[in-house]
Structure formats: C-alpha cells, structure tokens
N, C-alpha and C. Protein backbone atom coordinates (compact mmCIF):
# COMPACT_ATOMS: atom_id res chain seq x y z
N UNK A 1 0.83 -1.19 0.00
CA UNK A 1 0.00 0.00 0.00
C UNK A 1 0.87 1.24 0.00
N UNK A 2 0.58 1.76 -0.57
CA UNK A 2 1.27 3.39 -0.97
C UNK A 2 0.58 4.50 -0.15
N UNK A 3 0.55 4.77 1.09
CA UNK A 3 -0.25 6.23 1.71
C UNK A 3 0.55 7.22 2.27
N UNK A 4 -0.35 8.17 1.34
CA UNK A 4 0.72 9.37 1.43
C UNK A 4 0.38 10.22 2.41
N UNK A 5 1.37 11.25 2.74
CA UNK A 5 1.53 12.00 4.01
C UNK A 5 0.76 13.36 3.48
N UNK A 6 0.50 13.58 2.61
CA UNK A 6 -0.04 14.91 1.62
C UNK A 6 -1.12 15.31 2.46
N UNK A 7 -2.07 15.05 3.02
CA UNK A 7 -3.47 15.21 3.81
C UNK A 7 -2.84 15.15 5.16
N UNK A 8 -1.82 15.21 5.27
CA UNK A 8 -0.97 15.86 6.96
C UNK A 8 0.11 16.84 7.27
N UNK A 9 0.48 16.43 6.03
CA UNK A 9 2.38 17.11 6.02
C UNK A 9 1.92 18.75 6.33
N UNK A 10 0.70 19.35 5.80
CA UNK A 10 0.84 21.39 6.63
C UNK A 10 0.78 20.82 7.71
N UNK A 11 -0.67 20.28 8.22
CA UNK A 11 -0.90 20.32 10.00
C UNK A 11 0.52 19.69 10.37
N UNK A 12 1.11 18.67 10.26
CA UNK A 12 2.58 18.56 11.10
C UNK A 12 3.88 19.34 10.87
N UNK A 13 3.85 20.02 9.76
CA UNK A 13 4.46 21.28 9.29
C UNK A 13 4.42 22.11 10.68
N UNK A 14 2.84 22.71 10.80
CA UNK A 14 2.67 24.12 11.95
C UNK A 14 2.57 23.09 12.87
N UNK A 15 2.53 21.73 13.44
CA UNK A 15 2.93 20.76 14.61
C UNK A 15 4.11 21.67 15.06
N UNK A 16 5.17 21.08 14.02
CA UNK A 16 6.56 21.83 14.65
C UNK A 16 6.93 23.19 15.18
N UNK A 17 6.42 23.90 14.37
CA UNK A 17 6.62 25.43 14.40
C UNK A 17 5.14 26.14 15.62
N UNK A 18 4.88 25.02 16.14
CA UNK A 18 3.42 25.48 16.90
C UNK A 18 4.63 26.45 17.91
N UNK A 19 5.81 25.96 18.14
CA UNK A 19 6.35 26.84 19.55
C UNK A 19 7.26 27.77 18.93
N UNK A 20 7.12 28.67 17.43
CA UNK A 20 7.42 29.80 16.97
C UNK A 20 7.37 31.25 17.20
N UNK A 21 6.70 31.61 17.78
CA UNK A 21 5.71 32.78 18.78
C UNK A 21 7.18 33.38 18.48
N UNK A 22 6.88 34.53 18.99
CA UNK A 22 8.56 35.45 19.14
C UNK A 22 8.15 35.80 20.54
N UNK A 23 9.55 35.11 21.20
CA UNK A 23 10.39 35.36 22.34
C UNK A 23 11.77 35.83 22.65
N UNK A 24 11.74 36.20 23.63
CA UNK A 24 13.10 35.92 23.83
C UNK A 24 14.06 34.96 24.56
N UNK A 25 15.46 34.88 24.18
CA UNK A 25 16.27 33.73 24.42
C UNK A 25 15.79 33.31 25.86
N UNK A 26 15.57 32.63 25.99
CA UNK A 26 15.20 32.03 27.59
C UNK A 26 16.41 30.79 28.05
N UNK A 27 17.02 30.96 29.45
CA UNK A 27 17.66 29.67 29.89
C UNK A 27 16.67 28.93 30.06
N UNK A 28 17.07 27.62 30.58
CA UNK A 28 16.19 26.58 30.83
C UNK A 28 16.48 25.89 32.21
N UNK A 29 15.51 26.23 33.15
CA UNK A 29 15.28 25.96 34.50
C UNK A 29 14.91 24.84 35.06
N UNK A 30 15.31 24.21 36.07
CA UNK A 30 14.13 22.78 36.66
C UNK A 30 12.75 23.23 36.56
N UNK A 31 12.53 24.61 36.78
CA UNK A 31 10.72 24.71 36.88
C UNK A 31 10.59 25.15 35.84
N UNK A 32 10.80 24.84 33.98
CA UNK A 32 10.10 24.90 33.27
C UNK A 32 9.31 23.58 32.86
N UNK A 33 10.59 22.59 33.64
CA UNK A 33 9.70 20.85 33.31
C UNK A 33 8.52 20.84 34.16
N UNK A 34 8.39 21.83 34.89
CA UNK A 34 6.90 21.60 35.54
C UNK A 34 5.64 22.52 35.20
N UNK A 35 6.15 23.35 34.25
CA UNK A 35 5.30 24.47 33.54
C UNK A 35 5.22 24.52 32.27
N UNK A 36 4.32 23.69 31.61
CA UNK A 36 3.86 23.52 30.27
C UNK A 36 4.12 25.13 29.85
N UNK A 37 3.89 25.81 29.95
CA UNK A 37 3.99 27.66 29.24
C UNK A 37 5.27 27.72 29.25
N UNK A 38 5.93 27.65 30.44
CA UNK A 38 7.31 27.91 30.56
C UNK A 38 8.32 27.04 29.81
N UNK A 39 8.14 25.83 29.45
CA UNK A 39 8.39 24.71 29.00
C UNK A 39 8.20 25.29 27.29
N UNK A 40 7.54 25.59 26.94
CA UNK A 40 7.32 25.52 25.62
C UNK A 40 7.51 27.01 24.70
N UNK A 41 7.75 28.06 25.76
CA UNK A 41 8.35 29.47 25.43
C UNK A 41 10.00 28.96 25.42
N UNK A 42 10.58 28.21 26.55
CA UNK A 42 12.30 27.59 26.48
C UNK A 42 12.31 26.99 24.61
N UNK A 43 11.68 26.10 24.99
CA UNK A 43 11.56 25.20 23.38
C UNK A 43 11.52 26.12 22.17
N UNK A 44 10.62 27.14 22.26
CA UNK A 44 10.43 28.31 21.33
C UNK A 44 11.56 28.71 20.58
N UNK A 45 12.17 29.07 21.88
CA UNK A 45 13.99 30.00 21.83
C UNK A 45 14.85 29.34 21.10
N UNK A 46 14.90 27.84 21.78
CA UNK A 46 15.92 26.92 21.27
C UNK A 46 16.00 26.47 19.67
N UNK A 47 14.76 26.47 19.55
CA UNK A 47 13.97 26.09 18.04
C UNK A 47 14.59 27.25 17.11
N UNK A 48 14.07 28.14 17.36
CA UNK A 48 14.44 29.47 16.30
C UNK A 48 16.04 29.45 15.99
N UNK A 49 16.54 29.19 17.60
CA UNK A 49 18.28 29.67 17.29
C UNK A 49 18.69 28.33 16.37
N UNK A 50 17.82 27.43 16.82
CA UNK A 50 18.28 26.11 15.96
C UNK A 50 18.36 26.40 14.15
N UNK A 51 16.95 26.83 13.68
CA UNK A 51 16.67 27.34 12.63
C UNK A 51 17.66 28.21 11.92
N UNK A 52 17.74 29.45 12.73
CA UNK A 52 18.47 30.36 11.99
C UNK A 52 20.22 30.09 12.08
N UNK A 53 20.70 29.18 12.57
CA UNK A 53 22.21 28.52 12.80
C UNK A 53 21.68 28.06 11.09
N UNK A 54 21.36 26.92 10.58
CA UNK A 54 21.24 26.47 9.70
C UNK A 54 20.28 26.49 8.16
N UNK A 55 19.71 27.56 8.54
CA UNK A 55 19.29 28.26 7.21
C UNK A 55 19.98 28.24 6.04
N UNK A 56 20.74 29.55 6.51
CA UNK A 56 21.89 29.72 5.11
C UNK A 56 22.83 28.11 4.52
N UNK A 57 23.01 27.92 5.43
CA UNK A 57 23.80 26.67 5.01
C UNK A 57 22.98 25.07 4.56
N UNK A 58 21.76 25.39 4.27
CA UNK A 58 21.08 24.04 4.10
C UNK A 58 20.81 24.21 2.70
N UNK A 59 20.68 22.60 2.19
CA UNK A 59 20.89 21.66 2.80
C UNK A 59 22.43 21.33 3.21
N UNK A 60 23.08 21.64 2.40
CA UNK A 60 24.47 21.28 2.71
C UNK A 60 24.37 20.35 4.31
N UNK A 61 24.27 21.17 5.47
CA UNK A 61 23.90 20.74 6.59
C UNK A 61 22.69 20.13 7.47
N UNK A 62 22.27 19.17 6.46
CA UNK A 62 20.99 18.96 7.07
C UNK A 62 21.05 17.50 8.00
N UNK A 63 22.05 16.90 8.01
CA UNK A 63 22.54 15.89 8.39
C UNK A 63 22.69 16.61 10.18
N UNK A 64 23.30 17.61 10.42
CA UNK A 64 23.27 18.50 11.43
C UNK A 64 21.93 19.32 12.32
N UNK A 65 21.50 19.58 11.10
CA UNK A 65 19.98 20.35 11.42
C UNK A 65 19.63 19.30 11.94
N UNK A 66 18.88 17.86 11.35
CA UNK A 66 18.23 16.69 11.77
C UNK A 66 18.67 16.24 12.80
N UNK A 67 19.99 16.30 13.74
CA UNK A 67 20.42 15.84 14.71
C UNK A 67 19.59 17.32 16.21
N UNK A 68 20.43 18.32 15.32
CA UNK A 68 20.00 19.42 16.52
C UNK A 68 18.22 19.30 16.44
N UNK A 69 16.88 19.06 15.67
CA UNK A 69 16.23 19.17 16.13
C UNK A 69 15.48 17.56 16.72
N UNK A 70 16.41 16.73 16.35
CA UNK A 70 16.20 15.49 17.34
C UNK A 70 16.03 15.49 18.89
N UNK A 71 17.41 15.99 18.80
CA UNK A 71 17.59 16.79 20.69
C UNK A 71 16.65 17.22 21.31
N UNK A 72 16.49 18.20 20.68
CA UNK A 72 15.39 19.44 21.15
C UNK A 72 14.39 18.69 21.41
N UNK A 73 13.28 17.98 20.26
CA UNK A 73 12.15 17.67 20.17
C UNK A 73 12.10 16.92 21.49
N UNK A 74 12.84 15.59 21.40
CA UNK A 74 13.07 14.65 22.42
C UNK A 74 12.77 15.28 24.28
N UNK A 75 12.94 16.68 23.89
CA UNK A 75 12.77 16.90 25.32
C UNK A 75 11.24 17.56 25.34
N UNK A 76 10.63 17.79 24.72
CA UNK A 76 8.95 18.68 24.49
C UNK A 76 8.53 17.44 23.90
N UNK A 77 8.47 16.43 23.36
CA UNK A 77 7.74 15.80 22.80
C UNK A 77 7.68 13.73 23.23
N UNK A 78 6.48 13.41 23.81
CA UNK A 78 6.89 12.43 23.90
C UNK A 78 6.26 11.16 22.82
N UNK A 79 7.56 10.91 22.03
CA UNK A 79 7.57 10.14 20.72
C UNK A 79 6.99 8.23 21.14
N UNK A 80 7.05 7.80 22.48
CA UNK A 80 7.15 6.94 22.96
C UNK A 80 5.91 6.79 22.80
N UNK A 81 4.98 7.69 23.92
CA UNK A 81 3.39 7.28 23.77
C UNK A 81 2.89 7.81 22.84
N UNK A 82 3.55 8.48 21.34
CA UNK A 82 2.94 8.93 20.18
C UNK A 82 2.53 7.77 19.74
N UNK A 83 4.09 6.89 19.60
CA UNK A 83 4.18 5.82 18.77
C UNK A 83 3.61 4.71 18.99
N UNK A 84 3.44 4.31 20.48
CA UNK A 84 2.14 3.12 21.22
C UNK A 84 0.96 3.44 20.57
N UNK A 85 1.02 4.92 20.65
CA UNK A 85 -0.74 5.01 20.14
C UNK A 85 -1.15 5.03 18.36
N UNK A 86 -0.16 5.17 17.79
CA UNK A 86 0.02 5.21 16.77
C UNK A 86 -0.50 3.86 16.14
N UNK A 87 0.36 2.85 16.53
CA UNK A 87 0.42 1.53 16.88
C UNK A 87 -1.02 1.00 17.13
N UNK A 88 -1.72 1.89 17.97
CA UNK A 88 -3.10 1.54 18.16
C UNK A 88 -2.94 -0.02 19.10
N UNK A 89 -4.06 -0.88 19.03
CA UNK A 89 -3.94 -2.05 19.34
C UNK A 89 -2.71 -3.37 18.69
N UNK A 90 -2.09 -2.64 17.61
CA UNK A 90 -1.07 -3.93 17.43
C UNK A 90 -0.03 -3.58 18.57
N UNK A 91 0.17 -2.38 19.35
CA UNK A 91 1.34 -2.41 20.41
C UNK A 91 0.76 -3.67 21.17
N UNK A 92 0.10 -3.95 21.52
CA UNK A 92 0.06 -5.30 22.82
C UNK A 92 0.20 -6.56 22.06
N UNK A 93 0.24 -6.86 20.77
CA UNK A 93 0.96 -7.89 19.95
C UNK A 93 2.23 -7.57 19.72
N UNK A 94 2.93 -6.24 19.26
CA UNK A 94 4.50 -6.43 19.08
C UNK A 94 5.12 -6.70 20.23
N UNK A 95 6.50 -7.43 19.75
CA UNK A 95 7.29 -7.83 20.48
C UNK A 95 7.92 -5.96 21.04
N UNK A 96 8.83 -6.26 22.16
CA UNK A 96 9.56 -4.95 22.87
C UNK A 96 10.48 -4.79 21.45
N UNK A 97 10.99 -5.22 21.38
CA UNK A 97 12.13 -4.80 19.99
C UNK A 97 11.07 -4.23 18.68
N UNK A 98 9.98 -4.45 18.50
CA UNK A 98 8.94 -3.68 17.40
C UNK A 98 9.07 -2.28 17.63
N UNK A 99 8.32 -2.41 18.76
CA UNK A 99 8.08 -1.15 19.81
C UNK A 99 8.80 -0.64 20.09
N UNK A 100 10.15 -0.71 19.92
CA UNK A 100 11.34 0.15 20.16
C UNK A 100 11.74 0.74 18.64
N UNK A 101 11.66 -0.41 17.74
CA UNK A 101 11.68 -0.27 16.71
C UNK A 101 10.98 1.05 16.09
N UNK A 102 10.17 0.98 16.29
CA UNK A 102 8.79 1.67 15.97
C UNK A 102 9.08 3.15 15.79
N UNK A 103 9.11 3.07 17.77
CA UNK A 103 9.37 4.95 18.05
C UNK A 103 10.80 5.22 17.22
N UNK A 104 11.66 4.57 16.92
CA UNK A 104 12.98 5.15 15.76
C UNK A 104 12.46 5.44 14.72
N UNK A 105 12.07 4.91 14.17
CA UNK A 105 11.76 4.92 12.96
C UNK A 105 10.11 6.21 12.76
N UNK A 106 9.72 5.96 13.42
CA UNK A 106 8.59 7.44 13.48
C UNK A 106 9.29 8.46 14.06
N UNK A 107 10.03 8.64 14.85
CA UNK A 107 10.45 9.97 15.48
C UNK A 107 11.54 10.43 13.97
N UNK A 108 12.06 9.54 13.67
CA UNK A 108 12.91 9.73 12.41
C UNK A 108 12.18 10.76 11.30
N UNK A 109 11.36 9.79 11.13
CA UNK A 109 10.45 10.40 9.63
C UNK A 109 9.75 11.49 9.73
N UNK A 110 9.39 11.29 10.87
CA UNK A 110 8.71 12.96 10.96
C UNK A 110 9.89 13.89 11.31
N UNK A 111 10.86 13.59 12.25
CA UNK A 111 11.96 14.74 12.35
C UNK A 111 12.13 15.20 10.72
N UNK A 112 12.81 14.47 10.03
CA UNK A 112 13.54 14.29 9.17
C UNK A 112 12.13 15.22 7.94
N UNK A 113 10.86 14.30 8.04
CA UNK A 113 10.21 14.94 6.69
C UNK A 113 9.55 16.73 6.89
N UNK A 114 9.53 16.64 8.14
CA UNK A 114 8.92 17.96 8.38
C UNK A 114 9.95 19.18 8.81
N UNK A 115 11.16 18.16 8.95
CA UNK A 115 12.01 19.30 9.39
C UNK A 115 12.24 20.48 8.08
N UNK A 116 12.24 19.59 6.72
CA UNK A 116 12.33 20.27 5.67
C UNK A 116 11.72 21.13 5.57
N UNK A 117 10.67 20.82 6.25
CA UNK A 117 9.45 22.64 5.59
C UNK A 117 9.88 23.12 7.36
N UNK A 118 10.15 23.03 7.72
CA UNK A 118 11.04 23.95 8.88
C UNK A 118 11.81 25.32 8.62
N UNK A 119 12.56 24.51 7.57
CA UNK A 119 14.08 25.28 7.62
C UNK A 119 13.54 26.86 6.29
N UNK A 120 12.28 26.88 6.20
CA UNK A 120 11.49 28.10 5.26
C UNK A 120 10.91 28.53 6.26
N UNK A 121 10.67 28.87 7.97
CA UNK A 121 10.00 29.08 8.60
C UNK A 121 10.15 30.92 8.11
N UNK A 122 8.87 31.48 8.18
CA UNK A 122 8.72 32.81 8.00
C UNK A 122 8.44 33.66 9.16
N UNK A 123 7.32 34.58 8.99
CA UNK A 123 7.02 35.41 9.77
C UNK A 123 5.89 35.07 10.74
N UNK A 124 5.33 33.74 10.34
CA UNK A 124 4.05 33.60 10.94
C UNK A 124 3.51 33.88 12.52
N UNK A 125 2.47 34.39 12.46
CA UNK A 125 2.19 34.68 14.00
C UNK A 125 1.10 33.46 15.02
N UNK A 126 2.03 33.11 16.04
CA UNK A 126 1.54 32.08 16.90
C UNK A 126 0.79 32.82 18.17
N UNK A 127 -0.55 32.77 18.18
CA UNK A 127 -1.00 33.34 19.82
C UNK A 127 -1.88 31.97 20.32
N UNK A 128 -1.32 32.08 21.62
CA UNK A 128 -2.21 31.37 22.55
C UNK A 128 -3.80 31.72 22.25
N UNK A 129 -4.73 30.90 23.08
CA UNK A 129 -5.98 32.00 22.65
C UNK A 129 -6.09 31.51 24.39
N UNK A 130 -5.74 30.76 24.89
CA UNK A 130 -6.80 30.53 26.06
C UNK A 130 -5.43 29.47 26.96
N UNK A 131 -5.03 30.44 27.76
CA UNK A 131 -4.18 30.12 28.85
C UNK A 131 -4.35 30.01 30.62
N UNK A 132 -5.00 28.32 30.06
CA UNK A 132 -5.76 28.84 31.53
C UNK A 132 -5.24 28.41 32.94
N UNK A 133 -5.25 28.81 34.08
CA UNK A 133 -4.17 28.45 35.01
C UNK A 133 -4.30 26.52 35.64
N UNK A 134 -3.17 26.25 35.77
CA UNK A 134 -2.97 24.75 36.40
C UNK A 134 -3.42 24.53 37.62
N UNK A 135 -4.28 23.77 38.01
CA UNK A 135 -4.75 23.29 39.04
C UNK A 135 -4.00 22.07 39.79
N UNK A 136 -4.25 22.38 40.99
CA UNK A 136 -3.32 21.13 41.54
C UNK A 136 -3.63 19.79 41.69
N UNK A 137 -2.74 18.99 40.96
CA UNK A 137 -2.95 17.49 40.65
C UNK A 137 -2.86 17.50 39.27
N UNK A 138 -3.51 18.55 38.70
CA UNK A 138 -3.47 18.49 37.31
C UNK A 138 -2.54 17.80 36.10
N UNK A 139 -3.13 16.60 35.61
CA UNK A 139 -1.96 16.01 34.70
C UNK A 139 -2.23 16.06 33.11
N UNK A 140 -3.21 16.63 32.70
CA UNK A 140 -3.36 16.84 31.27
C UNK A 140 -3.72 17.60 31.15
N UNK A 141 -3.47 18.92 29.85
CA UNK A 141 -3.65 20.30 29.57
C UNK A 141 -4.01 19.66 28.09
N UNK A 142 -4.77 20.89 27.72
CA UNK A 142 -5.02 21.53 25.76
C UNK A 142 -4.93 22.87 25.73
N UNK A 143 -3.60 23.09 25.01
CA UNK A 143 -3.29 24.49 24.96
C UNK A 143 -3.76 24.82 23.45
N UNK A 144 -4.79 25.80 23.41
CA UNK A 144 -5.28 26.65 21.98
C UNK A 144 -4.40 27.58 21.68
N UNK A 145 -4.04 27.43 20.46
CA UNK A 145 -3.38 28.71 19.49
C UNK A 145 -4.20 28.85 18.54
N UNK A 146 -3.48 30.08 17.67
CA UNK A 146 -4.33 30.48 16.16
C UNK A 146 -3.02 30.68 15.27
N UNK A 147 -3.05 29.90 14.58
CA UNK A 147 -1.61 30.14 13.73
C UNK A 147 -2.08 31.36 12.75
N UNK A 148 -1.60 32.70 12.53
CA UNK A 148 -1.91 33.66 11.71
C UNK A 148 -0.73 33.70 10.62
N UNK A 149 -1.43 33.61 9.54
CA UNK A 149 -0.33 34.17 8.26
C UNK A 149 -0.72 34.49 6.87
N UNK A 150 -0.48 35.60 6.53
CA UNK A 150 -0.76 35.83 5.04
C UNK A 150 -2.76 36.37 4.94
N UNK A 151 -3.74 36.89 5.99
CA UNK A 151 -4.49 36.86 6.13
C UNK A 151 -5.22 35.37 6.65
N UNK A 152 -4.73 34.36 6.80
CA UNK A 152 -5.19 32.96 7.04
C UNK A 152 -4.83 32.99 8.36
N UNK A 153 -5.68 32.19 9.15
CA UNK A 153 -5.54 31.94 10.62
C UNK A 153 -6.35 30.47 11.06
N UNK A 154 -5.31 29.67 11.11
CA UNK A 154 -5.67 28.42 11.60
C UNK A 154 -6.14 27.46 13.00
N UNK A 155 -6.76 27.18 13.28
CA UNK A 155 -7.51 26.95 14.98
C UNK A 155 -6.15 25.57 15.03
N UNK A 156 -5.21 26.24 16.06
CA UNK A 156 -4.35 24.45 16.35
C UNK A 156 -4.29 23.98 17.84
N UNK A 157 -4.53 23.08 18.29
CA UNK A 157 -4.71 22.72 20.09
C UNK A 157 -3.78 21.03 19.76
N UNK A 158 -3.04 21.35 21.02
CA UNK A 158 -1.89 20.07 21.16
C UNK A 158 -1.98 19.74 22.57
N UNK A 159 -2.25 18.13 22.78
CA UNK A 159 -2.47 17.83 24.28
C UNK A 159 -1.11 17.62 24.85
N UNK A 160 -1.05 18.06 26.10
CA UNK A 160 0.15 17.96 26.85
C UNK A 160 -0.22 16.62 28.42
N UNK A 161 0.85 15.95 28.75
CA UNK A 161 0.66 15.18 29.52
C UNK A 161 1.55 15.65 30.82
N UNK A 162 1.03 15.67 31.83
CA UNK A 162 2.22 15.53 32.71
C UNK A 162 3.03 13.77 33.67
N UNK A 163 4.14 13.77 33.09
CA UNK A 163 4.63 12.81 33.96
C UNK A 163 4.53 12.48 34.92
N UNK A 164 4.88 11.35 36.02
CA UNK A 164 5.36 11.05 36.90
C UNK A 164 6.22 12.08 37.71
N UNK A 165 7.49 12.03 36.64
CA UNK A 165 8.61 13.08 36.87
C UNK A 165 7.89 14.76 37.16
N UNK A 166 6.90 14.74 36.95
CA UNK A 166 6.48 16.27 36.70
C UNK A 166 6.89 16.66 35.41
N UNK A 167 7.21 16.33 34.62
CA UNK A 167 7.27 16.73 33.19
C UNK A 167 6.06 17.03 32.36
N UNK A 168 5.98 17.94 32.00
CA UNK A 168 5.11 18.08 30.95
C UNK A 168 5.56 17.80 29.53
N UNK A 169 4.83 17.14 29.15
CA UNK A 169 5.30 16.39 27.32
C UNK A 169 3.83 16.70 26.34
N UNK A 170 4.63 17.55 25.40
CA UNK A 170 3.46 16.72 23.79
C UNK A 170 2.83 15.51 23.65
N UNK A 171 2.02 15.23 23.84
CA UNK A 171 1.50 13.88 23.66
C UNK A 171 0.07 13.81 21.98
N UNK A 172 -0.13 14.73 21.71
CA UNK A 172 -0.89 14.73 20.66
C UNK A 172 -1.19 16.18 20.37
N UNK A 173 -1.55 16.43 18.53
CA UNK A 173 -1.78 17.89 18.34
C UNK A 173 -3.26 17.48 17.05
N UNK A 174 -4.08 18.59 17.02
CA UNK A 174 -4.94 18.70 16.07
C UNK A 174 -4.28 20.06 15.71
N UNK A 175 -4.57 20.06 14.24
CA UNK A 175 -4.40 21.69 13.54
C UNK A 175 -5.38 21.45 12.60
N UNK A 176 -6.54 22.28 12.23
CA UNK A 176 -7.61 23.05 11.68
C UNK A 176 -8.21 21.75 11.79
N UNK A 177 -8.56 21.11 12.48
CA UNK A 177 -9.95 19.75 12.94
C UNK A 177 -9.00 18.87 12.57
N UNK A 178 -7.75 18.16 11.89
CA UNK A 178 -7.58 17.26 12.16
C UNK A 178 -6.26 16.80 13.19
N UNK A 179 -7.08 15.60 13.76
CA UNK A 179 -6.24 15.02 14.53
C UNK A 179 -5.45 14.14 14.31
N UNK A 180 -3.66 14.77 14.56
CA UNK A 180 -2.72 14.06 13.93
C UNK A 180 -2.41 12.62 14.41
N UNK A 181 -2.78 12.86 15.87
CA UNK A 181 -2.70 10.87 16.08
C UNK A 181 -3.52 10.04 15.76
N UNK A 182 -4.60 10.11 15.22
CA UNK A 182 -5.77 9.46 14.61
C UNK A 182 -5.41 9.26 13.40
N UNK A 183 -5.14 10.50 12.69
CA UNK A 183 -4.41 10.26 11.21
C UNK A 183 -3.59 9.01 10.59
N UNK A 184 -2.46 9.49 11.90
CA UNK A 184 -1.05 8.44 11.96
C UNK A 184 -2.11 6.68 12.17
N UNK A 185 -2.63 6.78 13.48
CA UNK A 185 -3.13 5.30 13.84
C UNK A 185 -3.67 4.77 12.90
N UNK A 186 -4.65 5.85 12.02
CA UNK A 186 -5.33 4.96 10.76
C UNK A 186 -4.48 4.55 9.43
N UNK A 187 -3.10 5.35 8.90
CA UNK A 187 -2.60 4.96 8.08
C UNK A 187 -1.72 3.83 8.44
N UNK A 188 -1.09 3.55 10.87
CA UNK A 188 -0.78 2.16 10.69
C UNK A 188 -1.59 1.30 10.51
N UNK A 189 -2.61 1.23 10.58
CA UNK A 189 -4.03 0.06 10.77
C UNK A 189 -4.14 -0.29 9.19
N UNK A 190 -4.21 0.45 8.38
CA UNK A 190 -4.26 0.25 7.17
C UNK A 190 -2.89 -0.44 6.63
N UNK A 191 -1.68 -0.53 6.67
CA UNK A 191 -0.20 -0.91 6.74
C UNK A 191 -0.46 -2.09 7.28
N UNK A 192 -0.76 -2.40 8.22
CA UNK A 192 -0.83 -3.58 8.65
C UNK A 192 -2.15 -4.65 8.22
N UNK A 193 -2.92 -4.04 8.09
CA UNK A 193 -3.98 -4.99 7.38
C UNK A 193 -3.36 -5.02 5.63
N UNK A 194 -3.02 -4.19 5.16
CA UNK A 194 -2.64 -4.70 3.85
C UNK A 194 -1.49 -5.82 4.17
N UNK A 195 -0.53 -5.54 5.38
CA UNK A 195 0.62 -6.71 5.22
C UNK A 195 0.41 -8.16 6.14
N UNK A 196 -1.11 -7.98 6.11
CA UNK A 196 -1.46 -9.51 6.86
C UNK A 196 -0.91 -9.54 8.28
N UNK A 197 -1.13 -8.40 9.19
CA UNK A 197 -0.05 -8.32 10.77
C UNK A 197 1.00 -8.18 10.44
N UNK A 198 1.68 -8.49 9.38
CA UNK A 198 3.34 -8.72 9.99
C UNK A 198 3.92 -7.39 9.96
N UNK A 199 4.16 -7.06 11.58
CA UNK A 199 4.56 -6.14 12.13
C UNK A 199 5.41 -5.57 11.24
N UNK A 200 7.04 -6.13 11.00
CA UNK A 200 8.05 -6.53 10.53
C UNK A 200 7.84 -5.46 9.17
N UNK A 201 7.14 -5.59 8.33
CA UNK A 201 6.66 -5.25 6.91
C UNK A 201 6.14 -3.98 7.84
N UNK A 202 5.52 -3.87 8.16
CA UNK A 202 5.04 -2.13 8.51
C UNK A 202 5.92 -1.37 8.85
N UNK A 203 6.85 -1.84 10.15
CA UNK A 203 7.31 -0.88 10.37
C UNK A 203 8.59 -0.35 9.91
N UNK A 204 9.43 -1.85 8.86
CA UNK A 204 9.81 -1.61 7.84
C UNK A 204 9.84 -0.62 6.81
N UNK A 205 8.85 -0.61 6.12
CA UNK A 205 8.16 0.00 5.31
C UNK A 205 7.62 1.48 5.92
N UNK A 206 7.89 2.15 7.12
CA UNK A 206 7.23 3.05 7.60
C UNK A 206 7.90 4.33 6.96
N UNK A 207 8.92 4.27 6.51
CA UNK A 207 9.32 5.48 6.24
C UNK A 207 8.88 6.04 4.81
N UNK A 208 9.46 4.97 4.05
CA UNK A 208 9.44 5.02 2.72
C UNK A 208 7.65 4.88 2.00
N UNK A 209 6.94 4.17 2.78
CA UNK A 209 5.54 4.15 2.41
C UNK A 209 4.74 5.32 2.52
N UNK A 210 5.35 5.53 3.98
CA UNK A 210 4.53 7.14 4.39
C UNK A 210 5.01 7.94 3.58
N UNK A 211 6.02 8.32 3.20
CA UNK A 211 6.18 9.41 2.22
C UNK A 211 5.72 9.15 0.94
C-alpha cells in the first residue's frame, strides 16, 4: 500500500513550528519541566536559534539540522506514547524490539520529513488564545493557538501530559480539525492490514511508504 503524508504534512508542518511565537532567548530551568507555558516558550527560543544557525547553510547541513532538532524535540515531545498510540492495538501484539523499533523509525520520519518545511519558517504569527491556570494534581492540559499568516488563521490545540517526573510532554496535536494521532493510527491500521499483521513489513516500510 502506498499512503501518502499529503493530507498531513501542513498540520505537522505548523505541529513543529506550533512553539514559533517570538520570544526571547530564555535559559532553561528545573521549573520549566513543571510548567507547560514555561516549558514551551524555552523550546520556542531553542527552536528558532536552531533554525536560523542552519538556514543559510542548508541543505548542505541537514545531516546536522536533523540531529540538533532530534535533541530538542526529544525533550517537548513524547515520541514513545505517540508511537504506542500510533500503533493503536497492534502495540500489545509487538514484540519490545517492534516497539522500540517503531518509536525510531517514526520519530525519524517525521523529524527528518517535516524538518524540511522547517528550515522556510517565515514570519508567521503564533498566539495562545486561552491560557488557563494549572490546578493542583493536574496532569493533562489543551493548549489553543491560532496560527496567523498571510491573512489565514488556523484553529491548532496540542495535548500535553504531565509525567510522573512532573514533566510536561506533547502527547498529541490537532491543527484546523484534524487530529494528527488518529491520522497516523489509521494509516498504521491500514499498513498492517494490507501486510497480513506482519509487524516486521510495517514498520519496515514506515518510512518510505509514508512518504
């Protein structure tokens, strides 16, 4: 089966660039891992300086770019329970080595395919719309933005989880109604029913099919 990423690649495009907003350089504190806002204005900073280091020089350096926004992501984003859920119900049939398998090879392809429309990031304007305060105990947030650009303004909301650790992580994003982990789960469900289960063949095939 051949399914293409074309009916996702903008919404995971402004996925990435959701923490674009203009800030300024921010260090990075123990109490931003406990403050989704604070957490994702740090990420903001890091992102941009990431960007504009490797602009001029890409692709030449994209082998570099793809590493520096590996890093980054890895710490705002958690690729682990993207990729379980992604997985849908075949995670409790793969073996641990699938499932390890898995999150490489998805954190890859999306680093790697979306980073490209990254490295054109423009002027676009990111506002919160609705920042509402954390309650105590609180372990899951939906933070609303409006991506503005060019007269267009897009409705985007990304769920955040909080850890154990107190971390707050990405755990799923919708941009203009669709939802990107639903997306992903239905093109593996489809991958795997065309390859008769075998894990092996999907997640194989995950890079090169999805694109």
């Amino acid at each position: 089966m051949k399914f293409s990423k074309s009916n996702v690649f903008n919404g995971c495009v402004v996925w990435l660039t959701l923490m674009l907003s203009p800030v300024g350089v921010a260090n990075e504190t123990p109490a931003q891992e406990h403050d989704p806002y604070q957490k994702i204005e740090y990420v903001t900073a890091k992102l941009l300086k990431i960007i504009s280091e490797h602009q001029q020089g890409y692709p030449a350096n994209e082998t570099g770019y793809f590493q520096a926004l590996h890093v980054l992501l890895d710490t705002v984003v958690d690729f682990k329970f993207i990729s379980r859920s992604v997985m849908g119900s075949y995670a409790k049939s793969a073996t641990s080595q699938q499932r390890d398998l898995f999150v490489k090879k998805f954190r890859e392809d999306l680093v790697q395919t979306y980073g490209r429309g990254l490295i054109s990031f423009g002027n676009e304007q990111i506002l919160i719309v609705d920042r509402a305060p954390l309650q105590e105990g609180q372990r899951k947030l939906t933070v609303k933005q409006e991506i503005r650009s060019e007269g267009s303004v897009y409705p985007l909301q990304y769920s955040m989880a909080r850890k154990k650790s107190g971390e707050w992580m990405v755990v799923n994003v919708i941009i203009n109604g669709i939802n990107l982990g639903k997306t992903f789960r239905g093109q593996f469900t489809q991958a795997a029913q065309k390859a008769a289960g075998d894990l092996d063949i999907v997640i194989a095939q995950w890079a090169s099919e999805a694109g």
